[in-house]
N, C-alpha and C. Protein backbone atom coordinates (compact mmCIF):
# COMPACT_ATOMS: atom_id res chain seq x y z
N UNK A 1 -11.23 -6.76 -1.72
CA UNK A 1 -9.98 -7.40 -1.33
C UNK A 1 -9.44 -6.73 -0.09
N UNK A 2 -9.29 -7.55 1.17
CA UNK A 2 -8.08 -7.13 1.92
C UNK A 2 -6.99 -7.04 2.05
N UNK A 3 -6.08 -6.36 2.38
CA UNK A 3 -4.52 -6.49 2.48
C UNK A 3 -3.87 -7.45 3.18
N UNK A 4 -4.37 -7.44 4.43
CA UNK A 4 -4.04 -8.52 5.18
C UNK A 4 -4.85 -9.50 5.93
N UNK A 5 -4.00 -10.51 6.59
CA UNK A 5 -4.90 -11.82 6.89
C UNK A 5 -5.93 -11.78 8.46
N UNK A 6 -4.86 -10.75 9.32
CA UNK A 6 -5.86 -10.13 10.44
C UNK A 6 -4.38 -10.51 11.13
N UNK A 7 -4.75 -11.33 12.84
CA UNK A 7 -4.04 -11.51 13.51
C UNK A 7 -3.25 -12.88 13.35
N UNK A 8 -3.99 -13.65 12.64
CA UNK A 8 -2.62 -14.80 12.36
C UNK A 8 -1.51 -14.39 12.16
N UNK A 9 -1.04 -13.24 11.09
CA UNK A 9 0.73 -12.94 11.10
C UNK A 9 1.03 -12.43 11.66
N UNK A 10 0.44 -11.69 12.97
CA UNK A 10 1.14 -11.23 14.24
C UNK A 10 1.56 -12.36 14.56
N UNK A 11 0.88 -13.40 14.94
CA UNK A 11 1.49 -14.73 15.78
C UNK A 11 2.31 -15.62 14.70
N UNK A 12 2.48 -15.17 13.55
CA UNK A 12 3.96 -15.82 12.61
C UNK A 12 5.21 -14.67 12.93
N UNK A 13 4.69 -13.89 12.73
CA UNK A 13 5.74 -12.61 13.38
C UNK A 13 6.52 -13.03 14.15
N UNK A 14 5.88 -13.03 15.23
CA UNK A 14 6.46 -13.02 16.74
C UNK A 14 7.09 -14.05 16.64
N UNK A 15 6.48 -15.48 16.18
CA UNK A 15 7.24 -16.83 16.32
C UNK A 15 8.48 -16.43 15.66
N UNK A 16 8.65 -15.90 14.36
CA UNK A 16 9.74 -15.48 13.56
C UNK A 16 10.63 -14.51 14.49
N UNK A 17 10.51 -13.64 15.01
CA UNK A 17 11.40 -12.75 15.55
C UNK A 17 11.92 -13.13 16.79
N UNK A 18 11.02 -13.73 17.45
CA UNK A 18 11.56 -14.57 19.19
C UNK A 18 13.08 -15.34 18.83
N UNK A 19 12.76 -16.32 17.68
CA UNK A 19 13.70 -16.81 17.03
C UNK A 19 14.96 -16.36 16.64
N UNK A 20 14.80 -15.02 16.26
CA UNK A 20 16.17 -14.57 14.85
C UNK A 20 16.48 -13.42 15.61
N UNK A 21 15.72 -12.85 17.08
CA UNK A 21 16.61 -11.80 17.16
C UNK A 21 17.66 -11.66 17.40
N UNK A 22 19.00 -10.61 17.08
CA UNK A 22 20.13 -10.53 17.41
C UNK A 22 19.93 -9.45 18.08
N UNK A 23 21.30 -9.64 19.01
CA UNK A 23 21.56 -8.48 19.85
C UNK A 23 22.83 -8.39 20.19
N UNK A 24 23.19 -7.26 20.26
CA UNK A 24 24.73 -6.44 20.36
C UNK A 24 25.38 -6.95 21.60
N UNK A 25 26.12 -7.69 21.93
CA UNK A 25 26.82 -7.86 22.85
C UNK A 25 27.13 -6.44 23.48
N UNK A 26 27.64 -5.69 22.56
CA UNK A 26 28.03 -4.03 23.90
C UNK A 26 27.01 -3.15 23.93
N UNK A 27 25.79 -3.22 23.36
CA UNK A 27 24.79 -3.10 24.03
C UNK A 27 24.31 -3.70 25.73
N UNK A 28 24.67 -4.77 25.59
CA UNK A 28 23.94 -5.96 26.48
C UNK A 28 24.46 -5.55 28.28
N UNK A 29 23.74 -4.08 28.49
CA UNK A 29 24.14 -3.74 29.86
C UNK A 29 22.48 -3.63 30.97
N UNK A 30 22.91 -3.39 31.86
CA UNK A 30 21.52 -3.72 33.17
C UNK A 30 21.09 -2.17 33.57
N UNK A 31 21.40 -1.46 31.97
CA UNK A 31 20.73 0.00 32.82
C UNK A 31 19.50 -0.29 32.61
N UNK A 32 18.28 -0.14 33.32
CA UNK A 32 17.02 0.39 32.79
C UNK A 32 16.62 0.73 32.45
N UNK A 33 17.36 2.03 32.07
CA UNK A 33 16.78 3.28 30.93
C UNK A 33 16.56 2.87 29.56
N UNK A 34 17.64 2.25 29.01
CA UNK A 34 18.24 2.10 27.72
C UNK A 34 17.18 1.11 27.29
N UNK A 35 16.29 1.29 25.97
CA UNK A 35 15.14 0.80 25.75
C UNK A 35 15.74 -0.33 24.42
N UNK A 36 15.59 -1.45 24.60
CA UNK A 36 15.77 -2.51 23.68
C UNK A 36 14.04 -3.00 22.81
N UNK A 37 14.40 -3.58 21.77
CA UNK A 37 13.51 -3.82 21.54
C UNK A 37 13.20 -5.08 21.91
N UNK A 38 11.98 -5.52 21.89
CA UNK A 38 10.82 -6.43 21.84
C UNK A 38 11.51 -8.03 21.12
N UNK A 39 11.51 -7.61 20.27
CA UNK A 39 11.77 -8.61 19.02
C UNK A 39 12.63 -7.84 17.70
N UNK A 40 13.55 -8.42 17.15
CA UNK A 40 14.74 -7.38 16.33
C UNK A 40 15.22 -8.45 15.35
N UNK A 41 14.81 -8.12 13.87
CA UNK A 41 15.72 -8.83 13.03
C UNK A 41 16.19 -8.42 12.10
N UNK A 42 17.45 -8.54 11.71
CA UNK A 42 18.18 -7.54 10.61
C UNK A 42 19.26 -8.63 9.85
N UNK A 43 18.15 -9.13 9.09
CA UNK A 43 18.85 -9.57 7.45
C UNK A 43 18.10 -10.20 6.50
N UNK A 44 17.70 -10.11 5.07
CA UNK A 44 17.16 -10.42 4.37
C UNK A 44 15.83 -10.95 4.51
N UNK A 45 14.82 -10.79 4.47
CA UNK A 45 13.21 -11.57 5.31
C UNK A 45 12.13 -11.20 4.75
N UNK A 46 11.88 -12.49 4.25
CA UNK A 46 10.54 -12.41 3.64
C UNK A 46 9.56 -13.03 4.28
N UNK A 47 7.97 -12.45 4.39
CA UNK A 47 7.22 -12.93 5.07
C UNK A 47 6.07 -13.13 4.07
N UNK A 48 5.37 -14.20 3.75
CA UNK A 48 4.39 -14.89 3.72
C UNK A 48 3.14 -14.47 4.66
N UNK A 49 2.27 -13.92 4.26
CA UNK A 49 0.94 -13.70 5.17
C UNK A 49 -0.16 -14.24 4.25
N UNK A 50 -0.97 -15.00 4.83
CA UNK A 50 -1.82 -15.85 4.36
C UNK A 50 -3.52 -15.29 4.72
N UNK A 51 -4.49 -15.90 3.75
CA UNK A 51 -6.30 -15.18 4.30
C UNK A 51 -6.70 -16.90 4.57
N UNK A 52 -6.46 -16.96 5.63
CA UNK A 52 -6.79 -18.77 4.56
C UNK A 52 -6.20 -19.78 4.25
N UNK A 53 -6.69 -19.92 3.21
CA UNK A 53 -5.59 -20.77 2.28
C UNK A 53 -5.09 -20.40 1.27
N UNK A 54 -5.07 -19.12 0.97
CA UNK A 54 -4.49 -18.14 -0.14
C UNK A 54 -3.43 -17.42 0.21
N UNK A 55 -2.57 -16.86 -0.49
CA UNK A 55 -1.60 -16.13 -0.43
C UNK A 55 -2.40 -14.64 -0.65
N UNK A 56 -1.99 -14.38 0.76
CA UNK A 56 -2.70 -12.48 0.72
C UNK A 56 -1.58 -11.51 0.24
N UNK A 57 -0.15 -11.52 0.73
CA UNK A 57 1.01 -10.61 0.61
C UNK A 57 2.30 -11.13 0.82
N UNK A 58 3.23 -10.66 0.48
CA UNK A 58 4.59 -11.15 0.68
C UNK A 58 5.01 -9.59 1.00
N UNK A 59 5.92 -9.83 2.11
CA UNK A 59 6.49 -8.74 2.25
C UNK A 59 8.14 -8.90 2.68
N UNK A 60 8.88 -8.14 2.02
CA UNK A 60 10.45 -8.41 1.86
C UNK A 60 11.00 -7.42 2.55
N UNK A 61 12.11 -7.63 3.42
CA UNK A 61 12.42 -6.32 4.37
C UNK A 61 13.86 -6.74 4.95
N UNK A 62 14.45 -5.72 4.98
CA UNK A 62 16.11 -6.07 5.90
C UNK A 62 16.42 -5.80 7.05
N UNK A 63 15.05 -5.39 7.70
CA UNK A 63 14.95 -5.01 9.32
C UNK A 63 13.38 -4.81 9.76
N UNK A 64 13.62 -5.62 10.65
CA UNK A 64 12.13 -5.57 11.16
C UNK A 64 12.70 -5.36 12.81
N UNK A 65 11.41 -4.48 13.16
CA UNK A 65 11.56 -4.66 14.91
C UNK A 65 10.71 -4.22 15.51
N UNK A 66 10.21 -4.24 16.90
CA UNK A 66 8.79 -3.87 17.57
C UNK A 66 9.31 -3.64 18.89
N UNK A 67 8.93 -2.48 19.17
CA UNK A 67 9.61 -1.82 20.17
C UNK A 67 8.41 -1.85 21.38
N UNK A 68 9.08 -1.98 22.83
CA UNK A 68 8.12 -2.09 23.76
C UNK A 68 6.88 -0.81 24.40
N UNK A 69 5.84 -0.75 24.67
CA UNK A 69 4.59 -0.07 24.83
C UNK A 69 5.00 0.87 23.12
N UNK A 70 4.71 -0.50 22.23
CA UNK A 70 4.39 0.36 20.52
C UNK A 70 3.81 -0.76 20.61
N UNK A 71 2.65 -0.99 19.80
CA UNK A 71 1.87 -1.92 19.01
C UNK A 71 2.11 -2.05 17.35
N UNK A 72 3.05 -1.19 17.43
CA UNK A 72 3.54 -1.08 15.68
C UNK A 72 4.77 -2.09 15.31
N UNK A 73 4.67 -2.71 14.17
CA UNK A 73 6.20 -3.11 14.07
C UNK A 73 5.99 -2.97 12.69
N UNK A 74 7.94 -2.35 12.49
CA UNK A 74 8.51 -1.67 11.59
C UNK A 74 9.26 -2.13 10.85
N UNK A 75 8.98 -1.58 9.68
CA UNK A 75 10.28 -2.57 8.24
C UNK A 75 10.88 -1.47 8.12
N UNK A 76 12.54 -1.88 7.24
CA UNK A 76 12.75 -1.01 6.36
C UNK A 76 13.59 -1.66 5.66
N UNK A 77 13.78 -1.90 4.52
CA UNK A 77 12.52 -1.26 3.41
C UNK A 77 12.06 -1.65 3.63
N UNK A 78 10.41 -0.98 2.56
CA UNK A 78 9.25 -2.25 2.06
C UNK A 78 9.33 -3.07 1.00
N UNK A 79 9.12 -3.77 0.58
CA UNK A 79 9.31 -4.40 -0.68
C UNK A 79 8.19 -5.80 -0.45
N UNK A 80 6.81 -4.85 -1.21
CA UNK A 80 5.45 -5.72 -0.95
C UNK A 80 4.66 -6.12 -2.25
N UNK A 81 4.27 -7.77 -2.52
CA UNK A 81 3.51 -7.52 -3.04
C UNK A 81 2.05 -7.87 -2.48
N UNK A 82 1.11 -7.82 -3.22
CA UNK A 82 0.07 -8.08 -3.24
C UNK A 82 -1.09 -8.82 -4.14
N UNK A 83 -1.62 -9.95 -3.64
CA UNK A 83 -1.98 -10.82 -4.33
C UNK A 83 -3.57 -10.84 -4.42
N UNK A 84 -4.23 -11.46 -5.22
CA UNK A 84 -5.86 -11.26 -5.64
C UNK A 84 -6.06 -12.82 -5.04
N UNK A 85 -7.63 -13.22 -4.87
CA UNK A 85 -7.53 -14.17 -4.45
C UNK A 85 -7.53 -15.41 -5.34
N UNK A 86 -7.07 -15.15 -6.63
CA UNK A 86 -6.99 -16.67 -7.44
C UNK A 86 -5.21 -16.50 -7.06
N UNK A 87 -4.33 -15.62 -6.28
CA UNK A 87 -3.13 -16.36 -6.48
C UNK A 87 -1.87 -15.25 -7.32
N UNK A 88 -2.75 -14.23 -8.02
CA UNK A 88 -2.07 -13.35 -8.97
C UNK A 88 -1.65 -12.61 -8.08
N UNK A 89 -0.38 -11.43 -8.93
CA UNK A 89 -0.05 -10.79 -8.14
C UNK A 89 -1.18 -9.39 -8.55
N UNK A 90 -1.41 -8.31 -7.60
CA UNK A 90 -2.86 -7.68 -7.85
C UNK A 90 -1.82 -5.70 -7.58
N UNK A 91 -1.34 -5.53 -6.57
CA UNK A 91 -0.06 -4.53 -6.58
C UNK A 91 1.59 -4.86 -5.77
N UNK A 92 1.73 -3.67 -6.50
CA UNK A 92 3.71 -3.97 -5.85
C UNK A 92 4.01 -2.40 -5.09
N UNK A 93 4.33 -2.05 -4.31
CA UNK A 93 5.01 -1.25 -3.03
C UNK A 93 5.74 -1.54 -2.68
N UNK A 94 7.07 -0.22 -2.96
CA UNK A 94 8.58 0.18 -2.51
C UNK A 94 8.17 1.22 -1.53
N UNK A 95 9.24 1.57 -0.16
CA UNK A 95 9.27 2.67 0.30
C UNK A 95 10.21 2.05 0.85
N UNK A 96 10.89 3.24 1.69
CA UNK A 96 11.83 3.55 2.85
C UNK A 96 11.58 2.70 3.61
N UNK A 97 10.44 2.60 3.90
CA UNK A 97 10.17 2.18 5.77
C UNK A 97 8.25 1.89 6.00
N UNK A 98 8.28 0.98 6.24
CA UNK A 98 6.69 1.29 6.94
C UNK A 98 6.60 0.37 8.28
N UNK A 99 4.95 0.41 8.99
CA UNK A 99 4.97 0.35 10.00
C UNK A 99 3.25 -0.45 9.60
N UNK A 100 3.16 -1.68 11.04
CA UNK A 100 1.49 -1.78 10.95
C UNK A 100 1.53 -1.84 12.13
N UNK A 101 0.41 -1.53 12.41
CA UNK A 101 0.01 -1.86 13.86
C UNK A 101 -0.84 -3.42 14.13
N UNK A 102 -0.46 -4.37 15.36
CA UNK A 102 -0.94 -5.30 15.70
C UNK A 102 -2.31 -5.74 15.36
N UNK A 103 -3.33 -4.65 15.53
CA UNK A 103 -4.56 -5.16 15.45
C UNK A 103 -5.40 -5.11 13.80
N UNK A 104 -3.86 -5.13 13.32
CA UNK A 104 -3.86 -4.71 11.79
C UNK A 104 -5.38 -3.78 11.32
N UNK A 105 -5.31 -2.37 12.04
CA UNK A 105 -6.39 -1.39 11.49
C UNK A 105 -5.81 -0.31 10.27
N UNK A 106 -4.09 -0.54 10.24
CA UNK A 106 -3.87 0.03 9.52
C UNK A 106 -2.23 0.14 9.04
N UNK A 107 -1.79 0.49 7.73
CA UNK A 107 -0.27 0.36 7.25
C UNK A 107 -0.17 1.59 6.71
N UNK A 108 1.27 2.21 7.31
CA UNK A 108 1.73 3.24 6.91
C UNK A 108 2.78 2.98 6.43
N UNK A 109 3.18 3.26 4.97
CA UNK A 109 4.31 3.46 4.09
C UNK A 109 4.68 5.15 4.15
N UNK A 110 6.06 4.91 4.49
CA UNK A 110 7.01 6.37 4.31
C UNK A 110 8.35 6.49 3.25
N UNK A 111 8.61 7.78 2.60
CA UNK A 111 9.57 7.78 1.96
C UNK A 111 9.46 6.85 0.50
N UNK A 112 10.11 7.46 -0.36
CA UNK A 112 9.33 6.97 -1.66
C UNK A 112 9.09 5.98 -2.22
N UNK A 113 7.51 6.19 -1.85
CA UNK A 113 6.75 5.02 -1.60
C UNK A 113 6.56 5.10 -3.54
N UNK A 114 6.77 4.05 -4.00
CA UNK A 114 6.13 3.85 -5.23
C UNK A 114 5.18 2.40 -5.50
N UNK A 115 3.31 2.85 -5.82
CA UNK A 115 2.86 2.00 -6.17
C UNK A 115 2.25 2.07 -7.54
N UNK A 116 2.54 0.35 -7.96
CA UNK A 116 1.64 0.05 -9.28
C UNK A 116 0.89 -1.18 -8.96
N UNK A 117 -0.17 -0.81 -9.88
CA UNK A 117 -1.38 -1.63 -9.84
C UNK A 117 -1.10 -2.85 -11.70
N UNK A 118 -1.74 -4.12 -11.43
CA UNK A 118 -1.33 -4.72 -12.62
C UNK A 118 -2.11 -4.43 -14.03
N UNK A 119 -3.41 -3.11 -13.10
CA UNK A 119 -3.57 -2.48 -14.61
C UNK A 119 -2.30 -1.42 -15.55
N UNK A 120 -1.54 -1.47 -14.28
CA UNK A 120 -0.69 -0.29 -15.28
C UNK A 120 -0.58 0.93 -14.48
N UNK A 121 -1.50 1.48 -13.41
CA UNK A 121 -1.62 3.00 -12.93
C UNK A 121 -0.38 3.06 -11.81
N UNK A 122 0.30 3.95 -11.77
CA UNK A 122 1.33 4.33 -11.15
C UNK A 122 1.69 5.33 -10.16
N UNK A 123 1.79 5.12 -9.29
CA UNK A 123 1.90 5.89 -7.76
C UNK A 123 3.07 6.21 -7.51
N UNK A 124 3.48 7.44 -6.94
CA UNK A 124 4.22 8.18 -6.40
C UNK A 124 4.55 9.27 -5.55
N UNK A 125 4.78 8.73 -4.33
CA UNK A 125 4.29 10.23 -3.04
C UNK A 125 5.75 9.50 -2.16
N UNK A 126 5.36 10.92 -1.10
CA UNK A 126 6.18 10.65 0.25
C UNK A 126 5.48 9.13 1.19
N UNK A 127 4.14 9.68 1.29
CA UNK A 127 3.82 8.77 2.49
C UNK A 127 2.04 8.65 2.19
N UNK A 128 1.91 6.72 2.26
CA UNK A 128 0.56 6.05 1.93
C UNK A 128 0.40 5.45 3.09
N UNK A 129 -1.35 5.56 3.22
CA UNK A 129 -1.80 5.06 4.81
C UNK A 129 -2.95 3.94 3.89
N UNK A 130 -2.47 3.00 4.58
CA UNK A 130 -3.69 1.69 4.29
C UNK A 130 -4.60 1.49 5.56
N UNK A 131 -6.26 1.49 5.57
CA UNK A 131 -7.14 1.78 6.66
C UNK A 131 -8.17 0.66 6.59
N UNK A 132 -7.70 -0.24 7.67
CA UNK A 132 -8.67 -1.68 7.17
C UNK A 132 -9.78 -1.38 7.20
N UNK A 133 -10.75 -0.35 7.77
CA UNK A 133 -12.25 -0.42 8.47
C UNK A 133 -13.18 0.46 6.60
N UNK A 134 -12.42 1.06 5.65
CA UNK A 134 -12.54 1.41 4.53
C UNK A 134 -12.00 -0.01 3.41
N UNK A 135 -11.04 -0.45 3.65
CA UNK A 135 -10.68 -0.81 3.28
C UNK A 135 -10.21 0.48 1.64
N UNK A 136 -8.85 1.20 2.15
CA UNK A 136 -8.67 2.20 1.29
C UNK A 136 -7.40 2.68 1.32
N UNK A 137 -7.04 3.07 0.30
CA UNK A 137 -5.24 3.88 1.03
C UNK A 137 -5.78 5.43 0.86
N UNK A 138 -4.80 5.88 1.35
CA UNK A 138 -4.72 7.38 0.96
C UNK A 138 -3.22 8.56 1.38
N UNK A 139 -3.55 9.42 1.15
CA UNK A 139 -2.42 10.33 1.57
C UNK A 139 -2.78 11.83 1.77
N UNK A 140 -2.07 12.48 2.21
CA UNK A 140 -2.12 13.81 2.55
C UNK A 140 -0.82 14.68 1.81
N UNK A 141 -0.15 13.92 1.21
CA UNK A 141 0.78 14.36 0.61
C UNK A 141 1.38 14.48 -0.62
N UNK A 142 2.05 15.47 -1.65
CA UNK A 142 1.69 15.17 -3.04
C UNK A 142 1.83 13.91 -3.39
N UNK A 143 1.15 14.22 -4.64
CA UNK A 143 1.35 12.81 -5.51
C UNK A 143 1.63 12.61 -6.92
N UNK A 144 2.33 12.00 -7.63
CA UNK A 144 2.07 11.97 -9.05
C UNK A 144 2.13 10.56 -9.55
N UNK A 145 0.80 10.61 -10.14
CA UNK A 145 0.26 9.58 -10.57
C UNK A 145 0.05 9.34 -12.34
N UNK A 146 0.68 8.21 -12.86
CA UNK A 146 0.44 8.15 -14.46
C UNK A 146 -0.67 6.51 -14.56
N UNK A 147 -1.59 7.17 -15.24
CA UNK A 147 -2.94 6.42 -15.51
C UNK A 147 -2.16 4.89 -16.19
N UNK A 148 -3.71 4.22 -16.58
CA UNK A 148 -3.62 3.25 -17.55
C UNK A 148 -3.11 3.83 -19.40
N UNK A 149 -3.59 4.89 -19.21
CA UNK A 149 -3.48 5.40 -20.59
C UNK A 149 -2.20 6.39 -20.90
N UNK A 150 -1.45 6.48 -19.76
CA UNK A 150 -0.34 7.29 -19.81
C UNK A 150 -0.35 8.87 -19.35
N UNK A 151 -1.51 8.95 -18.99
CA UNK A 151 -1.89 10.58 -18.56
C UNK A 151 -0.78 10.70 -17.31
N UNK A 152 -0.39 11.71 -17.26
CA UNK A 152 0.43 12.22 -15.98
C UNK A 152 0.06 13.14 -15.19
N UNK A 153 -0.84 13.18 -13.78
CA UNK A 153 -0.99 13.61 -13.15
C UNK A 153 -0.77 14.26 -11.50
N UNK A 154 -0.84 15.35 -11.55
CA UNK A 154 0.45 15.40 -9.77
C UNK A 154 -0.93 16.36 -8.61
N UNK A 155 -0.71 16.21 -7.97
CA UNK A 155 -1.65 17.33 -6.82
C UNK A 155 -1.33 16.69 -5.57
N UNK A 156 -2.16 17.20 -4.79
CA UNK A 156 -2.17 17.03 -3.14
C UNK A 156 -3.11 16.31 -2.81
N UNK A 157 -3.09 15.56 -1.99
CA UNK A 157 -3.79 14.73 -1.23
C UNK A 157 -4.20 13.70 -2.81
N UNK A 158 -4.86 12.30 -1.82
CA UNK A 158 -5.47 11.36 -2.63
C UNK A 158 -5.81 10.21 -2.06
N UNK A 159 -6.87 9.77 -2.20
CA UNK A 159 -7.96 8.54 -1.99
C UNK A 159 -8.13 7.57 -3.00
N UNK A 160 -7.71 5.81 -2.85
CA UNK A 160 -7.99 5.07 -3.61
C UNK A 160 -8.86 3.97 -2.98
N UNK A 161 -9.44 3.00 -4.10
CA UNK A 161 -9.87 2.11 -3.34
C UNK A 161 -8.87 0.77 -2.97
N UNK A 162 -8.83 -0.20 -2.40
CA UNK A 162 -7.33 -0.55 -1.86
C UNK A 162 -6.46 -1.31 -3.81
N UNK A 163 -7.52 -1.36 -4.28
CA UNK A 163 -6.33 -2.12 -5.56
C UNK A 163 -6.19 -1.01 -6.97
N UNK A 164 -6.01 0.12 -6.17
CA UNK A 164 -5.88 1.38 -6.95
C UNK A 164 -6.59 1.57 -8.10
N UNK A 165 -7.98 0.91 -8.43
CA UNK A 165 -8.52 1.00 -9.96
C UNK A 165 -9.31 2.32 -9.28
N UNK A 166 -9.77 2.39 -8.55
CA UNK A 166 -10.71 4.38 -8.69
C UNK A 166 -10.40 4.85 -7.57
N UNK A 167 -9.72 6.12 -8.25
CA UNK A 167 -8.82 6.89 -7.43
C UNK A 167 -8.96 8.36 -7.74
N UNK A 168 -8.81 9.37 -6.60
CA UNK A 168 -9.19 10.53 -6.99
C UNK A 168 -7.35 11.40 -6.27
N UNK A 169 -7.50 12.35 -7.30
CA UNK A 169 -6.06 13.54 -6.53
C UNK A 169 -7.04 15.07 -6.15
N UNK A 170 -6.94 14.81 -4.87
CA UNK A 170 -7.83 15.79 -3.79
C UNK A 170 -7.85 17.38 -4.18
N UNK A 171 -6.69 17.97 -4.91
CA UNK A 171 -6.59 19.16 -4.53
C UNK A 171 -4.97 19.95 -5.42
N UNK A 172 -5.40 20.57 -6.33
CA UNK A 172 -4.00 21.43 -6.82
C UNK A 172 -3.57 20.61 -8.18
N UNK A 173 -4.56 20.27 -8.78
CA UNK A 173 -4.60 19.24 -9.77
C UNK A 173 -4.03 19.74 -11.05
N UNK A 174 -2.92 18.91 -11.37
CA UNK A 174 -2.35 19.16 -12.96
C UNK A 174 -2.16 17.75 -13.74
N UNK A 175 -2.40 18.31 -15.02
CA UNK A 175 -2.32 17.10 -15.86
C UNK A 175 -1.77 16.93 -17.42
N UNK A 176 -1.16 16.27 -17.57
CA UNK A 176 -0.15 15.83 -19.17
C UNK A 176 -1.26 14.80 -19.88
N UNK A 177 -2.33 15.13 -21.14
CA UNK A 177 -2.70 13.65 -20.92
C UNK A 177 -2.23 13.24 -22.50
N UNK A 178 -1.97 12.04 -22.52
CA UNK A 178 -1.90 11.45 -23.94
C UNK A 178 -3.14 11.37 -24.91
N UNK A 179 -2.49 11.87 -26.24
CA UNK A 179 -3.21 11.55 -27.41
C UNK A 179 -4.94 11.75 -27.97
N UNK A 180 -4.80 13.37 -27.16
CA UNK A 180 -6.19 13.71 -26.42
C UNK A 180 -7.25 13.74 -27.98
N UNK A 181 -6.29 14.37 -28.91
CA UNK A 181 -7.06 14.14 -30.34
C UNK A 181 -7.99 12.68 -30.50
N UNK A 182 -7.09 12.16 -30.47
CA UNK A 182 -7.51 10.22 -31.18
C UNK A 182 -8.97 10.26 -29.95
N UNK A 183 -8.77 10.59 -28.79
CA UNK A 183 -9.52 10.17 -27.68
C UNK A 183 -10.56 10.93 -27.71
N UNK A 184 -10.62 12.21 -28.12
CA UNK A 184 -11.77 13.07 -28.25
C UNK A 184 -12.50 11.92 -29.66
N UNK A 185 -11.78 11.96 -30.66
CA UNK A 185 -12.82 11.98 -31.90
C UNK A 185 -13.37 10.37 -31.47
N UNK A 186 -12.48 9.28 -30.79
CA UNK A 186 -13.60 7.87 -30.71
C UNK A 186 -14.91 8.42 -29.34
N UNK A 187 -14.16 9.37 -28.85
CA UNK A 187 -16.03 10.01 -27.78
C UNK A 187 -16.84 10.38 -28.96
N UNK A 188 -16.25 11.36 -29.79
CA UNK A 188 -17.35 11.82 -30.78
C UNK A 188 -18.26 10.77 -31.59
N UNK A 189 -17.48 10.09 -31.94
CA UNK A 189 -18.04 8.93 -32.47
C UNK A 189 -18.61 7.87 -32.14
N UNK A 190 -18.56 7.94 -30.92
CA UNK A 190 -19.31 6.69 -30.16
C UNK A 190 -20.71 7.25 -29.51
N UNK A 191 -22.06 6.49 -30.50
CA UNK A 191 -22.94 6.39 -30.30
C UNK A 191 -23.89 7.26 -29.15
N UNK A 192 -24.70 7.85 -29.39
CA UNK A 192 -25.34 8.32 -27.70
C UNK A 192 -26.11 7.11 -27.44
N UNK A 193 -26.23 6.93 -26.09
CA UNK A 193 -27.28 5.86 -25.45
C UNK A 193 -28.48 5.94 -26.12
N UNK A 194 -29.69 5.09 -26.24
CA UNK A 194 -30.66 5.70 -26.45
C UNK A 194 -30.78 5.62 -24.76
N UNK A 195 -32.44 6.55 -24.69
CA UNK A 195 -33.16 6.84 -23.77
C UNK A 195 -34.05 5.96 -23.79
N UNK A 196 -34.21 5.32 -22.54
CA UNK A 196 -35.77 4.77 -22.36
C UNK A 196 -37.15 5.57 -22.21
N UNK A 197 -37.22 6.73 -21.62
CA UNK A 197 -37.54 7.25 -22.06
C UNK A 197 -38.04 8.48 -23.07
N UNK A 198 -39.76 8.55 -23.02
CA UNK A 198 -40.60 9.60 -23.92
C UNK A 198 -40.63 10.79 -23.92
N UNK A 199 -40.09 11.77 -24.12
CA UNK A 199 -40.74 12.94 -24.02
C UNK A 199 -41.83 13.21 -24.38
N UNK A 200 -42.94 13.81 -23.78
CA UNK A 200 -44.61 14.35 -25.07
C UNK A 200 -44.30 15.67 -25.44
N UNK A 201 -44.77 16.27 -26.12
CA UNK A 201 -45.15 17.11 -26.69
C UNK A 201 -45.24 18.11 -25.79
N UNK A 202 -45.28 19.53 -26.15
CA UNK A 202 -45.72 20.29 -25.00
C UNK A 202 -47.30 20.58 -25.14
């Protein structure tokens, strides 16, 4: 699964923001210095990004804007979901603020970013980088993460694959896990594989 649709919602973007930007009247002076943005919109906005003919993401935000020689444009908040391709929703992402860049290679979420996946696994850090050419998120920064099964886990750094089902915490690793009794004795009890193969004899 990808996150996004490529460059078609740059060119819904732009059509959207050419449209709705506002601008400050006492702002509105002929210095040169004073750097305006690009395109600027600040109130309630949801965007629709499409793969197709599918719904790839919705993303909800109360300020968007793209500032000139940046290729980035910036929300804040985030308020994203993410959809599978029959239509479901697949994850959901809160943060502060994030940013993509145009040639959509990649999305950075800042500030507490919280993601869940619709198995249940639960994310929690400062700041998640989404990397189209992996297709992967990750971070450099703690994290605490509670499983499908309720385990609670926190460390540094972490690598997922983009719809958070296998995921690793890089480094400084601690863990709470649930109901480790019940979970040991159905391992004990569950069958060994057989082997295909023979051993001979010595």
């Amino acid at each position: 699964m990808v996150f996004f649709a490529g460059m078609r919602w740059i060119i819904m973007l732009a059509a959207l923001l050419s449209g709705c930007a506002k601008i400050d009247p006492a702002k509105d002076d002929k210095s040169p210095s004073r750097d305006r943005p690009v395109a600027e919109y600040r109130d309630t906005t949801v965007l629709d990004m499409h793969d197709g003919s599918h719904l790839s993401w919705k993303l909800k935000t109360l300020h968007l804007v793209k500032w000139p020689k940046s290729d980035l444009v910036r929300a804040e908040p985030v308020d994203m979901v993410v959809f599978d391709s029959l239509g479901a929703p697949l994850i959901w992402v809160t943060a502060d603020s994030g940013a993509v860049d145009e040639p959509m290679n990649f999305l950075m979420a800042k500030g507490h970013v919280h993601g869940k996946s619709r198995k249940g696994m639960d994310l929690q850090t400062d700041s998640l980088r989404w990397n189209r050419a992996g297709n992967h998120v990750s971070t450099d920064a703690r994290v605490r993460v509670v499983s499908e099964d309720g385990d609670i886990l926190t460390g540094k750094g972490f690598v997922s694959d983009a719809n958070l089902n296998n995921w690793q915490i890089l480094s400084d690793v601690k863990g709470v896990f649930q109901k480790v009794d019940e979970r040991t004795q159905a391992l004990d009890s569950t069958p060994a594989p057989k082997s295909d193969t023979v051993k001979g004899k010595p």
